[in-house]
PDB file of N, CA and C in Angstrom:
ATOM      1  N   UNK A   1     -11.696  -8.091-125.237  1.00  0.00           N
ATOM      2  CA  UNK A   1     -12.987  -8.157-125.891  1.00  0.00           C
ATOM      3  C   UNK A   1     -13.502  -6.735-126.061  1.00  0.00           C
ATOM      4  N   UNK A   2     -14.005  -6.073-127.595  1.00  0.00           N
ATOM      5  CA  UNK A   2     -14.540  -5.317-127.640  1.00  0.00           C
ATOM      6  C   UNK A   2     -16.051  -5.077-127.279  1.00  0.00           C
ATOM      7  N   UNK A   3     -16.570  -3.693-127.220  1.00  0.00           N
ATOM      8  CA  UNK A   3     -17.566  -3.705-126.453  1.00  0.00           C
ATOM      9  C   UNK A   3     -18.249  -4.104-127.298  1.00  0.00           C
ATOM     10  N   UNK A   4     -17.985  -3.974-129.359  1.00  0.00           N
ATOM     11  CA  UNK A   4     -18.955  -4.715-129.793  1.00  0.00           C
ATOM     12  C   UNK A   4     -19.528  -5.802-129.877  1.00  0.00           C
ATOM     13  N   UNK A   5     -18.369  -6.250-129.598  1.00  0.00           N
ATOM     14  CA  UNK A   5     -18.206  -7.874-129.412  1.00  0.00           C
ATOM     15  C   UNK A   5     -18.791  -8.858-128.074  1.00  0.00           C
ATOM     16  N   UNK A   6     -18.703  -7.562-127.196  1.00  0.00           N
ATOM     17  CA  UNK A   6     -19.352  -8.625-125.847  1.00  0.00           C
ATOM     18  C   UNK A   6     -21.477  -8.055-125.807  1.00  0.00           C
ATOM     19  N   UNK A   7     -21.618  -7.044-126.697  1.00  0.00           N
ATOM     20  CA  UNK A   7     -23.398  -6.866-127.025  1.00  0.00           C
ATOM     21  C   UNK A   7     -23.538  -8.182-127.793  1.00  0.00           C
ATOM     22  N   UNK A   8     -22.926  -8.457-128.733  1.00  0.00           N
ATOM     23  CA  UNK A   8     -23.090  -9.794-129.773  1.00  0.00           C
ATOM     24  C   UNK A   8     -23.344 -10.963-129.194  1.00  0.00           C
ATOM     25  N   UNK A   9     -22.278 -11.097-128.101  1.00  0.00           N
ATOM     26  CA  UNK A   9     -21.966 -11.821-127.265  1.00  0.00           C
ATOM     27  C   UNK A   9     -23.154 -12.317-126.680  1.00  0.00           C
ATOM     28  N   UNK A  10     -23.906 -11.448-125.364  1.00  0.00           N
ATOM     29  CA  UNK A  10     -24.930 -10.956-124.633  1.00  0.00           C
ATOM     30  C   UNK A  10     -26.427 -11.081-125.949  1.00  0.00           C
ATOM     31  N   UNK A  11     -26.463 -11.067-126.969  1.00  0.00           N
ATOM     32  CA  UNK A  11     -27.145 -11.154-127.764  1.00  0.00           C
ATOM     33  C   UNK A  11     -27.479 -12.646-127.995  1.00  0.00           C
ATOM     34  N   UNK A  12     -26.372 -13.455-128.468  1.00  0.00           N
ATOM     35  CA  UNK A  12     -26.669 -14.786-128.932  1.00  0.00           C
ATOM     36  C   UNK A  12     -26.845 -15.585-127.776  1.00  0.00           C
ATOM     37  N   UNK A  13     -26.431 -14.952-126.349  1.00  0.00           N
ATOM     38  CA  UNK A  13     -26.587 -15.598-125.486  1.00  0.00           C
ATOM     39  C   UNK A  13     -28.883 -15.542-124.555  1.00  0.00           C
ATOM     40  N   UNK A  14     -28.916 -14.374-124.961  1.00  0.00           N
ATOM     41  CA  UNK A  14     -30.044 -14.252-125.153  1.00  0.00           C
ATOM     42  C   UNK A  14     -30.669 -14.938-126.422  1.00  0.00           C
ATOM     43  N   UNK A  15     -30.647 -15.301-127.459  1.00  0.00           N
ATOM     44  CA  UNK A  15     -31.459 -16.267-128.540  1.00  0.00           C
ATOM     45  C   UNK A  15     -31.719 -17.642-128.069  1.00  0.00           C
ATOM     46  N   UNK A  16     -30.445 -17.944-127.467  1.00  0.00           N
ATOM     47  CA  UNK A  16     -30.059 -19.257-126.503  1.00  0.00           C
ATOM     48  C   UNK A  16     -31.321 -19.460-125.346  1.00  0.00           C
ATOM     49  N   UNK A  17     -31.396 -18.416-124.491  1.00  0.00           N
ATOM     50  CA  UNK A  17     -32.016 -18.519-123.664  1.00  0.00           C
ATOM     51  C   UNK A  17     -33.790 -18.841-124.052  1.00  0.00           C
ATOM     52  N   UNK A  18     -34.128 -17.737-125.218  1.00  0.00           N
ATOM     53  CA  UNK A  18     -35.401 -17.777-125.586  1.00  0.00           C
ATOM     54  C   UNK A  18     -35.692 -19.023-126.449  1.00  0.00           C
ATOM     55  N   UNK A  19     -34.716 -19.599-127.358  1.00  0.00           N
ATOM     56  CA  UNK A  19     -34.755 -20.979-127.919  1.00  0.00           C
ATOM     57  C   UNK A  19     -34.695 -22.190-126.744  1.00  0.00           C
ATOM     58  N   UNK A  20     -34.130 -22.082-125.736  1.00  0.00           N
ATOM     59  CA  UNK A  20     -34.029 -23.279-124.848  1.00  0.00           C
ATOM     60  C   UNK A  20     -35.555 -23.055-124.141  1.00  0.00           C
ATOM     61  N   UNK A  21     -35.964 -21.918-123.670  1.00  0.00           N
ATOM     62  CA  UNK A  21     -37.094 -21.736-123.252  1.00  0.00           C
ATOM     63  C   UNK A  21     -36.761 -21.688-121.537  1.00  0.00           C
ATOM     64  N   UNK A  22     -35.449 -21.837-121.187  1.00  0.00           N
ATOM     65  CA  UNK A  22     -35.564 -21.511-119.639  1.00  0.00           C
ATOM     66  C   UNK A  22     -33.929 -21.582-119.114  1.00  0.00           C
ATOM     67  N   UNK A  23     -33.890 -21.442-118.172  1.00  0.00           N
ATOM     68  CA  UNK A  23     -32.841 -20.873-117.526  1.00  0.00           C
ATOM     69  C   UNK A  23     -31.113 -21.997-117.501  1.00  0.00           C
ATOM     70  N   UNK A  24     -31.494 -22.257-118.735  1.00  0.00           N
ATOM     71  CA  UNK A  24     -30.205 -23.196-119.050  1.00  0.00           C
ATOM     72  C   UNK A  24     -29.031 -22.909-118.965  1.00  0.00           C
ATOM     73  N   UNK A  25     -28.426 -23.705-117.515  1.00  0.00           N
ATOM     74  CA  UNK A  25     -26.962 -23.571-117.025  1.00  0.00           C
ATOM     75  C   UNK A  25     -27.076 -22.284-116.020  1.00  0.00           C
ATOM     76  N   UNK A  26     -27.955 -21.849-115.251  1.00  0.00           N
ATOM     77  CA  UNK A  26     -28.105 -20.282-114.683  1.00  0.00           C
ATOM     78  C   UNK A  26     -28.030 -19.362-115.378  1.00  0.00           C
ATOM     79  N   UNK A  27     -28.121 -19.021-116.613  1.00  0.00           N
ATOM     80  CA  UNK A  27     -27.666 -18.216-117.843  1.00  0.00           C
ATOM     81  C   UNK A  27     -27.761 -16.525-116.765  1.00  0.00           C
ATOM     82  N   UNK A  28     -29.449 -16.927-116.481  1.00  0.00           N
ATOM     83  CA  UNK A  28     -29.654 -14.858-115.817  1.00  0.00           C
ATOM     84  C   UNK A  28     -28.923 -15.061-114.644  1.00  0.00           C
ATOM     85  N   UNK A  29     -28.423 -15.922-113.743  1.00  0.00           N
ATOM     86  CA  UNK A  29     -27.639 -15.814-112.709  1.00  0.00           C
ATOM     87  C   UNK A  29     -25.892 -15.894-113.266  1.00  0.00           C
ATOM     88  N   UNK A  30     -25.517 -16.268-113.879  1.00  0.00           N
ATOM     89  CA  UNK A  30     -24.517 -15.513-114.606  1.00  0.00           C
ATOM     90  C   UNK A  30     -24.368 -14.258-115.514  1.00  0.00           C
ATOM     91  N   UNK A  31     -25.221 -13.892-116.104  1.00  0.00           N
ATOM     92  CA  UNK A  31     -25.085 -12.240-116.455  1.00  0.00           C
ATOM     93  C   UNK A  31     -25.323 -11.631-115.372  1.00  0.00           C
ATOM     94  N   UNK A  32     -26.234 -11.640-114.442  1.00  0.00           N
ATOM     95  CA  UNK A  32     -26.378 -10.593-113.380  1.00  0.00           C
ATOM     96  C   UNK A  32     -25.072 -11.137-112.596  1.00  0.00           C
ATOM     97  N   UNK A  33     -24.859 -11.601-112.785  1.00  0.00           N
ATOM     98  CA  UNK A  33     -23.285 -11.893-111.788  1.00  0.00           C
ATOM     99  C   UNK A  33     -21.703 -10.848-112.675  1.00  0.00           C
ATOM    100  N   UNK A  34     -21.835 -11.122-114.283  1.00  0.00           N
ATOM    101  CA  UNK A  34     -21.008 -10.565-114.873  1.00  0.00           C
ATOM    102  C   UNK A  34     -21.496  -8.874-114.777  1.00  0.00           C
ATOM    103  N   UNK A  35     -22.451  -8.814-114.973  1.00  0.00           N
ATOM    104  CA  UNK A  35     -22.333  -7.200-114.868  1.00  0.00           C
ATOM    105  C   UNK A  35     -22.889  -6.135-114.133  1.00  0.00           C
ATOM    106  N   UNK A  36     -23.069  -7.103-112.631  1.00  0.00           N
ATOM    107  CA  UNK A  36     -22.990  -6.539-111.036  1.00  0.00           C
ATOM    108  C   UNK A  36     -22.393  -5.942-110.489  1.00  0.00           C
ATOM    109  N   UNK A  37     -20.458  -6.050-111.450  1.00  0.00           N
ATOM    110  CA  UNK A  37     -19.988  -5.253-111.428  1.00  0.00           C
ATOM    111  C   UNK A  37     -19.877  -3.510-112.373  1.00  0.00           C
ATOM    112  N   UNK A  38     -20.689  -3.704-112.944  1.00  0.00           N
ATOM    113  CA  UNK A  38     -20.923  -2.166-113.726  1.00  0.00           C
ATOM    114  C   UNK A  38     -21.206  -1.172-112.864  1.00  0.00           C
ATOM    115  N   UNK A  39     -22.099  -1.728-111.793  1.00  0.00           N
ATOM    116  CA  UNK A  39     -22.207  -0.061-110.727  1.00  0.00           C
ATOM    117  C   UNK A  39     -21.847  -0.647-109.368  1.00  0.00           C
ATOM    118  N   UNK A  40     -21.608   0.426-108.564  1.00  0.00           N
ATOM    119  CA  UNK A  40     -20.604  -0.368-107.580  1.00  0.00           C
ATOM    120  C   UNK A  40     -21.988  -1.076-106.182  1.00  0.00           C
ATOM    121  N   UNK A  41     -23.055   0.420-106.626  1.00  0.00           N
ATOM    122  CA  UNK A  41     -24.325   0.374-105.879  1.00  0.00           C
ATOM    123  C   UNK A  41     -24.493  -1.295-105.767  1.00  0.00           C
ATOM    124  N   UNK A  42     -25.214  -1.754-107.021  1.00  0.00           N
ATOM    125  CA  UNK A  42     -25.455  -3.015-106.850  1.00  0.00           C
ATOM    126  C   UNK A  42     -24.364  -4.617-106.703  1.00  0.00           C
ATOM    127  N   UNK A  43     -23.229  -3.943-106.944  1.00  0.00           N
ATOM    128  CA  UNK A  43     -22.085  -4.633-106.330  1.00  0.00           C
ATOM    129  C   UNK A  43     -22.325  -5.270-104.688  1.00  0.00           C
ATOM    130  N   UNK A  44     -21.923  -4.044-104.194  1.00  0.00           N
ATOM    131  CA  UNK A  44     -22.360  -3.870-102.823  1.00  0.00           C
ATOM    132  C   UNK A  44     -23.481  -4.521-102.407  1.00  0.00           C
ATOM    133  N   UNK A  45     -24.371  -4.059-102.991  1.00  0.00           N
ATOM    134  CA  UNK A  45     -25.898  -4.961-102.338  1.00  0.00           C
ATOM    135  C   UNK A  45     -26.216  -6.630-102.473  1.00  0.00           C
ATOM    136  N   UNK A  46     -25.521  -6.970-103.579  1.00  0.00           N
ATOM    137  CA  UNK A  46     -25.211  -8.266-103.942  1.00  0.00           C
ATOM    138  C   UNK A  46     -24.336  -8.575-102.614  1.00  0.00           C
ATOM    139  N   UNK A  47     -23.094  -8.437-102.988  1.00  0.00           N
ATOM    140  CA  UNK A  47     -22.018  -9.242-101.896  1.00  0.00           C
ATOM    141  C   UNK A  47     -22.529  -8.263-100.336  1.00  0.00           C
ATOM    142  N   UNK A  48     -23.066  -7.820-100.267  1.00  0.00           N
ATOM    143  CA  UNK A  48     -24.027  -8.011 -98.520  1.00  0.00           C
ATOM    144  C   UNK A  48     -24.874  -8.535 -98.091  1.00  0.00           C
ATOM    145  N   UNK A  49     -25.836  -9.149 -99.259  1.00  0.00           N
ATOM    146  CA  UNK A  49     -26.929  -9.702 -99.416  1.00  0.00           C
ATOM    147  C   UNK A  49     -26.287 -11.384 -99.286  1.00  0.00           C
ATOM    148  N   UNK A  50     -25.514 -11.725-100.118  1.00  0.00           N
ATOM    149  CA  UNK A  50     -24.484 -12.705 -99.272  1.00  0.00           C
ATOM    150  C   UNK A  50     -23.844 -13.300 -97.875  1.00  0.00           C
ATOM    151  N   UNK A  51     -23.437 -12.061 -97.916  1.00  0.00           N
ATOM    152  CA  UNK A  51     -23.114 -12.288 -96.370  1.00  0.00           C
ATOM    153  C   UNK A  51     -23.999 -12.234 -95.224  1.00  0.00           C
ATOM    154  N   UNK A  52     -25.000 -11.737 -95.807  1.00  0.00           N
ATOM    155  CA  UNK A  52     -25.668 -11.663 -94.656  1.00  0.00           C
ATOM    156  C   UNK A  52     -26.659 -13.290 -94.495  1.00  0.00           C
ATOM    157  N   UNK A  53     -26.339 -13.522 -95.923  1.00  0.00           N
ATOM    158  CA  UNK A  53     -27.391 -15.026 -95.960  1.00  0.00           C
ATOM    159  C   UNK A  53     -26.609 -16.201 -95.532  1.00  0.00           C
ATOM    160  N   UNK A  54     -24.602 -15.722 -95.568  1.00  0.00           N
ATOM    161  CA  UNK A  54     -24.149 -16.994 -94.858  1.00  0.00           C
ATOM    162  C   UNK A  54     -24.151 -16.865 -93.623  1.00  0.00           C
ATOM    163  N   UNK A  55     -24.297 -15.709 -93.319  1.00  0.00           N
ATOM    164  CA  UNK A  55     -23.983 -15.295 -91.512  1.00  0.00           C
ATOM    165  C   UNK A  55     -25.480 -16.129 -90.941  1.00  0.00           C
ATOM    166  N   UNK A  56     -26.667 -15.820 -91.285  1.00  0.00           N
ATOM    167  CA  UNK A  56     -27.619 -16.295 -90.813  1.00  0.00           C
ATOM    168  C   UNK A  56     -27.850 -17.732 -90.805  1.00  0.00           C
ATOM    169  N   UNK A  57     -27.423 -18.405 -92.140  1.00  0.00           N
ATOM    170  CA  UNK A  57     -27.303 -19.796 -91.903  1.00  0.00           C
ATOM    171  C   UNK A  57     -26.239 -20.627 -90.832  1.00  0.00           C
ATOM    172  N   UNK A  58     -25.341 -19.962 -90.811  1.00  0.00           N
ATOM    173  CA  UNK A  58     -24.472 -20.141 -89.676  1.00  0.00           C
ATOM    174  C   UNK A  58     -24.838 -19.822 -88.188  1.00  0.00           C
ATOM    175  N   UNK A  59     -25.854 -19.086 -88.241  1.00  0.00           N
ATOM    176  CA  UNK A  59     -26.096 -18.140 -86.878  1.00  0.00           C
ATOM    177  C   UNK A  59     -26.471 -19.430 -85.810  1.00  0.00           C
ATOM    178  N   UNK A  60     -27.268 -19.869 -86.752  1.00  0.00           N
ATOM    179  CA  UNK A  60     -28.101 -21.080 -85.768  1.00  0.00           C
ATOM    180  C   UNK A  60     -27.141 -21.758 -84.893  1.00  0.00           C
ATOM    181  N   UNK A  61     -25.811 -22.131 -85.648  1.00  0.00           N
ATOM    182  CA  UNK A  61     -25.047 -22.863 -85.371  1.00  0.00           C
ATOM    183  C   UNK A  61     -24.061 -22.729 -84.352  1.00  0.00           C
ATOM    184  N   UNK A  62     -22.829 -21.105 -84.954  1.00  0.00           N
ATOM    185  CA  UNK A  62     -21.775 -20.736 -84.075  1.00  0.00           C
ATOM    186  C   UNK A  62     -21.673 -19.641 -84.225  1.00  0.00           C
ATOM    187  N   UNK A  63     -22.604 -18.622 -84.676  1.00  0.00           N
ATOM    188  CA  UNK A  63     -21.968 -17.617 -84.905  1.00  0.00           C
ATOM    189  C   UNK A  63     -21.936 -16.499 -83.746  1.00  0.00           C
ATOM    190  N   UNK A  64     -21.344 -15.687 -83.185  1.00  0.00           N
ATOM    191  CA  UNK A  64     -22.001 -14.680 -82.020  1.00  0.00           C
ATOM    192  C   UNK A  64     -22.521 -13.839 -82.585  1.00  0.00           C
ATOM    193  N   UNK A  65     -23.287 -13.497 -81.621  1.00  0.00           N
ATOM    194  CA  UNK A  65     -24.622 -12.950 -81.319  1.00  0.00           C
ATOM    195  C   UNK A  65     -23.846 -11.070 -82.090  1.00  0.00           C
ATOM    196  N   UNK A  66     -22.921 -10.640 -81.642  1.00  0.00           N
ATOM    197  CA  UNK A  66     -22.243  -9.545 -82.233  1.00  0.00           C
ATOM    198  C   UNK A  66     -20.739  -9.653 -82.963  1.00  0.00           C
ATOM    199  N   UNK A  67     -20.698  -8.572 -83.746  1.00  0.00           N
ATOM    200  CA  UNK A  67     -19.424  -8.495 -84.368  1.00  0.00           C
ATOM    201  C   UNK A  67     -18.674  -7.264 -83.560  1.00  0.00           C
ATOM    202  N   UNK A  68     -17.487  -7.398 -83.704  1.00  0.00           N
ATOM    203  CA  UNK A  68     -17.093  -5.817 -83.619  1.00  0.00           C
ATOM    204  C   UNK A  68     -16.176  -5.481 -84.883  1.00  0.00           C
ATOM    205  N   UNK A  69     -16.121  -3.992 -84.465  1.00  0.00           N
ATOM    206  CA  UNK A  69     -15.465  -3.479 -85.219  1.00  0.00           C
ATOM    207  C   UNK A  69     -14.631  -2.058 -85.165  1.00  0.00           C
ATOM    208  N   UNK A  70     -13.616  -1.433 -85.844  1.00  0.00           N
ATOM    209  CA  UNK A  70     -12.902  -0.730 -85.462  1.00  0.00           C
ATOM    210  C   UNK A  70     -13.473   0.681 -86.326  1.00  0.00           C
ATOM    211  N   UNK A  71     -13.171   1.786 -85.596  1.00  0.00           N
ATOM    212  CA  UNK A  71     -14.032   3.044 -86.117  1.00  0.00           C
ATOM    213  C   UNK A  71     -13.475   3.997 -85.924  1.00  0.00           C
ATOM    214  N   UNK A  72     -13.163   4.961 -87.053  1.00  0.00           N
ATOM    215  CA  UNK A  72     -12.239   6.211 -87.194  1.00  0.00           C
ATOM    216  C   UNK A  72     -13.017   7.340 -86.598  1.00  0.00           C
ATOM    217  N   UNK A  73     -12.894   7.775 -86.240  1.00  0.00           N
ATOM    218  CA  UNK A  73     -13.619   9.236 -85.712  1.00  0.00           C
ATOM    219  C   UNK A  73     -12.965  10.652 -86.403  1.00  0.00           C
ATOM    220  N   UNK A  74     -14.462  10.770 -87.418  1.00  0.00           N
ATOM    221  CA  UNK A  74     -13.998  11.938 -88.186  1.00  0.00           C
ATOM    222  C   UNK A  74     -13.546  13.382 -87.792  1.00  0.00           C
ATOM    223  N   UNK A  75     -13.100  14.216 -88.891  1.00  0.00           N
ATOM    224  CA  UNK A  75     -12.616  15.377 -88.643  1.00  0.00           C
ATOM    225  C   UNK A  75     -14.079  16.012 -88.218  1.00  0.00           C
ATOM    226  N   UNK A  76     -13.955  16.703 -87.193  1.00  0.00           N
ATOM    227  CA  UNK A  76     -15.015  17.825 -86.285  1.00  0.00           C
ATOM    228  C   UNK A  76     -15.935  16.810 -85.570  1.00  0.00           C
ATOM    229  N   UNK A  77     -15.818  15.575 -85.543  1.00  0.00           N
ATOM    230  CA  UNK A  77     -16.959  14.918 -84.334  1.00  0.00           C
ATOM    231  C   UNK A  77     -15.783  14.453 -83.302  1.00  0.00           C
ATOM    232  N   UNK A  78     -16.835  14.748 -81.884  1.00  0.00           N
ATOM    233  CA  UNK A  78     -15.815  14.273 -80.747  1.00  0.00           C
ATOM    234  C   UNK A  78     -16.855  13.453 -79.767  1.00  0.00           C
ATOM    235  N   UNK A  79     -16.612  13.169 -78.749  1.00  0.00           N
ATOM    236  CA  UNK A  79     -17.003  12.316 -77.750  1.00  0.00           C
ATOM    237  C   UNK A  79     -18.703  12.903 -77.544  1.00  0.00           C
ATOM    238  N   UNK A  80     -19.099  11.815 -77.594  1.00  0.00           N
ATOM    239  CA  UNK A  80     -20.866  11.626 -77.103  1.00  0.00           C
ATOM    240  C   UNK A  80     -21.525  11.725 -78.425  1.00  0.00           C
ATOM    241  N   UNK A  81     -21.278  12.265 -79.688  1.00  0.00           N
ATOM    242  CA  UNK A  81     -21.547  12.474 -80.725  1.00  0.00           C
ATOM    243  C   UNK A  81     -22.183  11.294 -81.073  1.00  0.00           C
ATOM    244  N   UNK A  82     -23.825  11.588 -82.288  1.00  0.00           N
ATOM    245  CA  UNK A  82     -23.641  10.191 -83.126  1.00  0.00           C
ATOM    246  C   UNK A  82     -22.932  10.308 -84.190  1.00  0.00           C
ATOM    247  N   UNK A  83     -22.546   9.052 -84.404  1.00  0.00           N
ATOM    248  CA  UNK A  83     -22.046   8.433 -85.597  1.00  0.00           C
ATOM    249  C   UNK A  83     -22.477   7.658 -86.643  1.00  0.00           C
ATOM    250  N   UNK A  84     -23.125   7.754 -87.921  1.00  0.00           N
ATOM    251  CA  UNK A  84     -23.888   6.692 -88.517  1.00  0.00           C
ATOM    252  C   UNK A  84     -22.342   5.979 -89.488  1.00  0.00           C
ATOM    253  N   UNK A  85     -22.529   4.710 -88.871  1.00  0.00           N
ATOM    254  CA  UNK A  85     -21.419   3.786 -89.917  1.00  0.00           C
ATOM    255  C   UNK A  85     -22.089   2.871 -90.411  1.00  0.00           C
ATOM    256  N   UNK A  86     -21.697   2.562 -91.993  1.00  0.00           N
ATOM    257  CA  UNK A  86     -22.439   0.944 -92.555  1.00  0.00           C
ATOM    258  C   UNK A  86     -21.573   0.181 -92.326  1.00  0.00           C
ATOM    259  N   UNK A  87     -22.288  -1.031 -92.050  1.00  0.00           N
ATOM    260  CA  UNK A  87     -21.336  -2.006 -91.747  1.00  0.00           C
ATOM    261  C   UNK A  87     -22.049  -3.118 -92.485  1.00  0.00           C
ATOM    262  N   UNK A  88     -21.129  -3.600 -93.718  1.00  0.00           N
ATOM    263  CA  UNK A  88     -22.016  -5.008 -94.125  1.00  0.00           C
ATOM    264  C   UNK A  88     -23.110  -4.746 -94.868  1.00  0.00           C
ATOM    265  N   UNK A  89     -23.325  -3.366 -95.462  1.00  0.00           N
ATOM    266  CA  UNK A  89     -24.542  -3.116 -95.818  1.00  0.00           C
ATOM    267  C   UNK A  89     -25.726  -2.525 -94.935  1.00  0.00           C
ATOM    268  N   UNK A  90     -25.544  -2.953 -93.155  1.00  0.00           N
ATOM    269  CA  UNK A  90     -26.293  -2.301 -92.551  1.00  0.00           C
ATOM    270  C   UNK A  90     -25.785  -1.200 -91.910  1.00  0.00           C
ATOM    271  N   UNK A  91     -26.764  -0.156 -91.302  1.00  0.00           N
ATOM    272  CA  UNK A  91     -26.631   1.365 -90.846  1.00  0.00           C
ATOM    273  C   UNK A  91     -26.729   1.497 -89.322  1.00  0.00           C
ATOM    274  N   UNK A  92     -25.693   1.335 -88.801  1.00  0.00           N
ATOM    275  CA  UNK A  92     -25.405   1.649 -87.384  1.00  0.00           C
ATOM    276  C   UNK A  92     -25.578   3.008 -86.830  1.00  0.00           C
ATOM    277  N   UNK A  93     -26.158   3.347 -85.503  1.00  0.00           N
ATOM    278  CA  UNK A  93     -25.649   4.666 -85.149  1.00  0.00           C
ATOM    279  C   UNK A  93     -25.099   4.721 -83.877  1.00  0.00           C
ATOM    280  N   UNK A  94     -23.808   5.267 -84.082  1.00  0.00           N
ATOM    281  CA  UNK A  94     -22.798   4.412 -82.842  1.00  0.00           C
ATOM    282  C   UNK A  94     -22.444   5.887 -82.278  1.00  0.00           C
ATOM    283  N   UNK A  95     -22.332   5.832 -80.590  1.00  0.00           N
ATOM    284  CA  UNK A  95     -22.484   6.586 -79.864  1.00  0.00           C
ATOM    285  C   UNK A  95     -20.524   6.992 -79.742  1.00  0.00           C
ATOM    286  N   UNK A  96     -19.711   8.221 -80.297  1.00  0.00           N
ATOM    287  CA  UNK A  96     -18.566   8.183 -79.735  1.00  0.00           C
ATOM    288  C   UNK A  96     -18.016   8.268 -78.468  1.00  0.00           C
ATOM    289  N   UNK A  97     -17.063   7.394 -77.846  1.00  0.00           N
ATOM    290  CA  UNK A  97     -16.849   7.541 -76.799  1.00  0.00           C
ATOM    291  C   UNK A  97     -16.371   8.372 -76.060  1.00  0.00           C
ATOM    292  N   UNK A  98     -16.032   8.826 -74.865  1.00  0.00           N
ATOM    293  CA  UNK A  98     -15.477   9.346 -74.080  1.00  0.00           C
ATOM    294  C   UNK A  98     -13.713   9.682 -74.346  1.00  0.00           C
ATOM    295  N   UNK A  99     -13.438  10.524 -74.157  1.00  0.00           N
ATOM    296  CA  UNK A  99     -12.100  10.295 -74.377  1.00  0.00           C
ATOM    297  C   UNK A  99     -11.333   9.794 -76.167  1.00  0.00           C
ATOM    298  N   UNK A 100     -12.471  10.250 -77.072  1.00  0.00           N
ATOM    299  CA  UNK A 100     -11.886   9.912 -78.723  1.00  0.00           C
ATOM    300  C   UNK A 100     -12.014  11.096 -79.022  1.00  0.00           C
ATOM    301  N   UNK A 101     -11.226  11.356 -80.045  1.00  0.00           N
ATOM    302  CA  UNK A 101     -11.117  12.869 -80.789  1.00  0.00           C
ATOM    303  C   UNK A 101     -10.719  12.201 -82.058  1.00  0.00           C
ATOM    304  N   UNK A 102     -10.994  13.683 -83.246  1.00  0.00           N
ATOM    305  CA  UNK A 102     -10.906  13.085 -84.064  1.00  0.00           C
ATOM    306  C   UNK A 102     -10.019  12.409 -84.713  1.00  0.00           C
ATOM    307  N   UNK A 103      -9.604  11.587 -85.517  1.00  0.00           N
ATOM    308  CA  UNK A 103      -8.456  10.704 -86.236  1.00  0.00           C
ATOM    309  C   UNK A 103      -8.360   9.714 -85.060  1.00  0.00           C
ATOM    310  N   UNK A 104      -8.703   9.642 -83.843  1.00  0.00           N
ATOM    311  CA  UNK A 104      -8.308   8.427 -82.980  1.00  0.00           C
ATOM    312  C   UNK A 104      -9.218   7.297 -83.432  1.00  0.00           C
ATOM    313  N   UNK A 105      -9.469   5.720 -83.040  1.00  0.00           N
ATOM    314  CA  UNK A 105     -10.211   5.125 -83.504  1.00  0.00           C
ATOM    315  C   UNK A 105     -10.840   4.499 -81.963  1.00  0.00           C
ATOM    316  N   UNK A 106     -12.098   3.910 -82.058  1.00  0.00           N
ATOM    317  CA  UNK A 106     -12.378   3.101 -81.119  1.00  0.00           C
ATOM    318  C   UNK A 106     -12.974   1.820 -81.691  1.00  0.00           C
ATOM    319  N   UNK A 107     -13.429   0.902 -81.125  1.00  0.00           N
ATOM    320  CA  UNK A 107     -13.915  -0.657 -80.941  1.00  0.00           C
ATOM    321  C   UNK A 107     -15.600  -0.237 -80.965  1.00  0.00           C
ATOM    322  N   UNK A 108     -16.660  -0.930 -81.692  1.00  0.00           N
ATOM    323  CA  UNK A 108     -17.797  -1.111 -81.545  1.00  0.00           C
ATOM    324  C   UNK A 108     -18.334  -2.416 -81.989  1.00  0.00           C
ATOM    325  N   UNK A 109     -18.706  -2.782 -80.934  1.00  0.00           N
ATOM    326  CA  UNK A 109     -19.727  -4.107 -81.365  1.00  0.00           C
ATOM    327  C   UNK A 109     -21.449  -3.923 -81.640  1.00  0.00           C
ATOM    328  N   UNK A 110     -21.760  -4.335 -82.693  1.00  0.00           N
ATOM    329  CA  UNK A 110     -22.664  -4.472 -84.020  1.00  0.00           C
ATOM    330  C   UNK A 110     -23.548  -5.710 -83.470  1.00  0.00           C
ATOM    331  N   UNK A 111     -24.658  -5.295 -83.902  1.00  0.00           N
ATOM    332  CA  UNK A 111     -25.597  -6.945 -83.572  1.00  0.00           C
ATOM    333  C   UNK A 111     -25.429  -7.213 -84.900  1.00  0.00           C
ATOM    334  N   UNK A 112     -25.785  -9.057 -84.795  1.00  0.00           N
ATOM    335  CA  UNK A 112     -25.650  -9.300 -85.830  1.00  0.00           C
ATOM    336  C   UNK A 112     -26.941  -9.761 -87.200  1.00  0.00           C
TER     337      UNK A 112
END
């Protein structure tokens, strides 16, 4: 599909919308879905914004209380250092351990 072809596209699909008078078939939840992927920013914020809404509906249920996760330790940080990692969309600041240098990895568990 050319790009002229998918404005045309995006066009008649908008006439549609303003002739039906409302949100027939999810129309704006399918374009913002098709071109969520254009920047990666709002990619990201979408599919975390997800997860974070199934994790919570689940939470009630089974989920634990933390995640973990595995963590590279960059070139020039060493032990006791902070560390800010995203995880999921959220911003951790994780304390390096004892005994890691850099390129080694360690284990951190995340609330959830």
């Amino acid at each position: 599909m050319t790009e002229d072809t998918f404005h045309e596209l995006c066009g008649y699909l908008q006439e549609i919308e303003e002739n039906l008078g409302d949100d027939s078939e999810n129309l704006y939840g399918s374009i913002k879905a098709f071109t969520s992927s254009e920047s990666y920013d709002v990619f990201l914020d979408l599919m975390f914004t997800e997860v974070r809404r199934q994790q919570q509906a689940s939470s009630a249920v089974d989920a634990p209380a933390a995640q973990e996760m595995e963590v590279a330790v960059p070139e020039g940080m060493g032990p006791g250092q902070l560390l800010a990692v995203d995880y999921l969309g959220m911003r951790y600041e994780l304390t390096i351990p004892e005994g890691c240098t850099e390129g080694m990895t360690f284990r951190a568990a995340v609330g959830a």
